[in-house]
N, C-alpha and C. Protein backbone atom coordinates (compact mmCIF):
# COMPACT_ATOMS: atom_id res chain seq x y z
N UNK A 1 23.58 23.93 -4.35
CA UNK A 1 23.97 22.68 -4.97
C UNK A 1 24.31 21.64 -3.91
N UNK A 2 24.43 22.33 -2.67
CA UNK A 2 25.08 21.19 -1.96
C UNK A 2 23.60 20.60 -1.42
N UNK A 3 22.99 21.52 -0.84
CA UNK A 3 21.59 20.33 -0.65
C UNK A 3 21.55 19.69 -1.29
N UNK A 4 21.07 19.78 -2.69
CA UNK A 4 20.87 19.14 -4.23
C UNK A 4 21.16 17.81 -3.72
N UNK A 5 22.73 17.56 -3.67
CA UNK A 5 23.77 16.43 -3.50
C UNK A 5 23.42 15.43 -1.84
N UNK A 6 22.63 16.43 -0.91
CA UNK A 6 22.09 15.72 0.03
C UNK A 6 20.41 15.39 -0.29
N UNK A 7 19.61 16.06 -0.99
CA UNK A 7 18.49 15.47 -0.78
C UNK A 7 18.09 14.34 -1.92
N UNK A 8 19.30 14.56 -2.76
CA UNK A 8 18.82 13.33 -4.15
C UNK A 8 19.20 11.92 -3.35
N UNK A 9 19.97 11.36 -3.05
CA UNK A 9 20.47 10.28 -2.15
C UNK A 9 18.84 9.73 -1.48
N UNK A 10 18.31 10.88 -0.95
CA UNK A 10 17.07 10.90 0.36
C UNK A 10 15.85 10.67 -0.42
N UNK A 11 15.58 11.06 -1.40
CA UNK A 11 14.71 10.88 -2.53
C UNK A 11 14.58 9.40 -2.97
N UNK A 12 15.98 8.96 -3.53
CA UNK A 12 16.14 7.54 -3.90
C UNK A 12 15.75 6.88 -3.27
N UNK A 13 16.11 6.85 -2.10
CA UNK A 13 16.36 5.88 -0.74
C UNK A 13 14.48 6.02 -0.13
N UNK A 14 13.86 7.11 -0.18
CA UNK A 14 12.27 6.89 0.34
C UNK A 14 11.58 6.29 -1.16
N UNK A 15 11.77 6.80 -2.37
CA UNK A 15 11.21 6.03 -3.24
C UNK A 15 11.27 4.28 -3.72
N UNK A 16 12.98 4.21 -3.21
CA UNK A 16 12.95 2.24 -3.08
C UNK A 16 12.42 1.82 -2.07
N UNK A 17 11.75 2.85 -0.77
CA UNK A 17 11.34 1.81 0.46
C UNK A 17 10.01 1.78 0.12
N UNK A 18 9.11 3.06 -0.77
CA UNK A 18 7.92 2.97 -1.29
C UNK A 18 7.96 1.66 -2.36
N UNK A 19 8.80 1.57 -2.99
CA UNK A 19 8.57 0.27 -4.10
C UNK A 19 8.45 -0.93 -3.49
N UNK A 20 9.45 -1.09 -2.63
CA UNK A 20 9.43 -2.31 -2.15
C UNK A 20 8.64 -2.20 -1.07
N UNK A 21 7.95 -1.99 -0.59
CA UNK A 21 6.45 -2.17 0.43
C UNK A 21 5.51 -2.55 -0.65
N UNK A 22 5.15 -1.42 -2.26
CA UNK A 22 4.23 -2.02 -2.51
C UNK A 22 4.29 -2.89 -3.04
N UNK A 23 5.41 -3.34 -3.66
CA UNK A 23 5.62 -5.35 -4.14
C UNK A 23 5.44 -6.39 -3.66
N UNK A 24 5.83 -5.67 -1.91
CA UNK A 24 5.83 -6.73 -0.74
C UNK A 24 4.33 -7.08 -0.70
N UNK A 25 3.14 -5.87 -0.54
CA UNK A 25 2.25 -5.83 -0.64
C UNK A 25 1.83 -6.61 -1.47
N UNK A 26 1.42 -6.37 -3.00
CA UNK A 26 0.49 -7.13 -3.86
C UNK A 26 1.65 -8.47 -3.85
N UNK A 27 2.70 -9.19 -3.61
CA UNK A 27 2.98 -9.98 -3.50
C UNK A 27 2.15 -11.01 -2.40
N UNK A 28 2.11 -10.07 -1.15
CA UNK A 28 1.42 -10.78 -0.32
C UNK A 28 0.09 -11.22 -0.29
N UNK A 29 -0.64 -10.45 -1.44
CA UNK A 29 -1.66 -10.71 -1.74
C UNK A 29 -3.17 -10.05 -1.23
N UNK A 30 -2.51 -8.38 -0.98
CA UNK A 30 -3.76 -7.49 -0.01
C UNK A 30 -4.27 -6.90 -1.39
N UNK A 31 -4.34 -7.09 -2.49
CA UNK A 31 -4.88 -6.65 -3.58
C UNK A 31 -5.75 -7.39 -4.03
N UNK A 32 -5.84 -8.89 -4.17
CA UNK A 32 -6.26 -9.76 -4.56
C UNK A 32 -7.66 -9.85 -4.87
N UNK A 33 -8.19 -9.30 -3.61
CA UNK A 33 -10.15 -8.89 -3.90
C UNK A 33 -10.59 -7.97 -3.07
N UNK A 34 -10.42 -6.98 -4.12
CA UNK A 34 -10.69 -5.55 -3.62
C UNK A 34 -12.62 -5.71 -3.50
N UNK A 35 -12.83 -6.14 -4.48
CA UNK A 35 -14.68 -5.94 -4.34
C UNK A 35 -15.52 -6.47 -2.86
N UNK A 36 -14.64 -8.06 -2.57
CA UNK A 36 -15.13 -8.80 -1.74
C UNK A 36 -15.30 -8.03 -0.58
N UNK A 37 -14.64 -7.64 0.33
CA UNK A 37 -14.66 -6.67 1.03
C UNK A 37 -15.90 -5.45 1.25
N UNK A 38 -15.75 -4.89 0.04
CA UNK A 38 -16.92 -4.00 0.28
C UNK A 38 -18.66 -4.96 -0.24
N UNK A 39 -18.55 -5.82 0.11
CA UNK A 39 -19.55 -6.59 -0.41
C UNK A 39 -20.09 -7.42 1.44
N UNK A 40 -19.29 -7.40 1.98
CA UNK A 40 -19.19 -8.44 3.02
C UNK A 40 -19.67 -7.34 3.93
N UNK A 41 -19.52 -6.44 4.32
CA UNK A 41 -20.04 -5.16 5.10
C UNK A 41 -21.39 -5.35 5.13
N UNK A 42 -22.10 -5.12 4.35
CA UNK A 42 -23.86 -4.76 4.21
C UNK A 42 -24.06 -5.92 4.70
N UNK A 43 -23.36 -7.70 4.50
CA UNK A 43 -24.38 -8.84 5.16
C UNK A 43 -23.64 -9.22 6.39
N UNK A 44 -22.70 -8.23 6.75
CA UNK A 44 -22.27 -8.21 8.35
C UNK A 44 -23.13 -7.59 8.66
N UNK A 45 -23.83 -6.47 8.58
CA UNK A 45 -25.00 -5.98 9.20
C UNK A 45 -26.09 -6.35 9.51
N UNK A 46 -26.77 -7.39 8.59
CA UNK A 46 -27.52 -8.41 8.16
C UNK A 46 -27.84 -9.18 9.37
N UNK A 47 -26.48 -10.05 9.66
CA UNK A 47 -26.51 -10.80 10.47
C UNK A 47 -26.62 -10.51 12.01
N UNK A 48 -26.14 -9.17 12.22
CA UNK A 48 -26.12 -8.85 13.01
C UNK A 48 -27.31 -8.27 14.11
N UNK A 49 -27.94 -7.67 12.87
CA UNK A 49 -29.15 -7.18 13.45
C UNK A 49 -30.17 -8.15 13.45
C-alpha cells in the first residue's frame, strides 16, 4: 500500500505533463495539415531529380 500512495502522485503528475504537451501541441498548430505533408514529399523528389 505504501507504493500505491507513492506511485499514484507519479501517475498524475506524468499524465498532466502528457496533457499539457498535447494541447500545447494542437494549440500550436502541428496538427493542422496532416495530408499536406505527405503530399509535398513525392514533388520534392520531382524537383529534385
Amino acid at each position: 500500500m505504501n507504493s500505491f500512495a507513492f506511485l499514484l502522485p507519479i501517475a498524475f503528475l506524468f499524465g498532466a505533463i502528457a496533457l499539457t504537451s498535447f494541447l500545447w501541441s494542437v494549440r500550436g498548430g502541428r496538427f493542422d495539415d496532416l495530408d499536406g505533408a505527405s503530399q509535398r514529399i513525392p514533388l520534392r523528389d520531382e524537383r529534385e531529380g
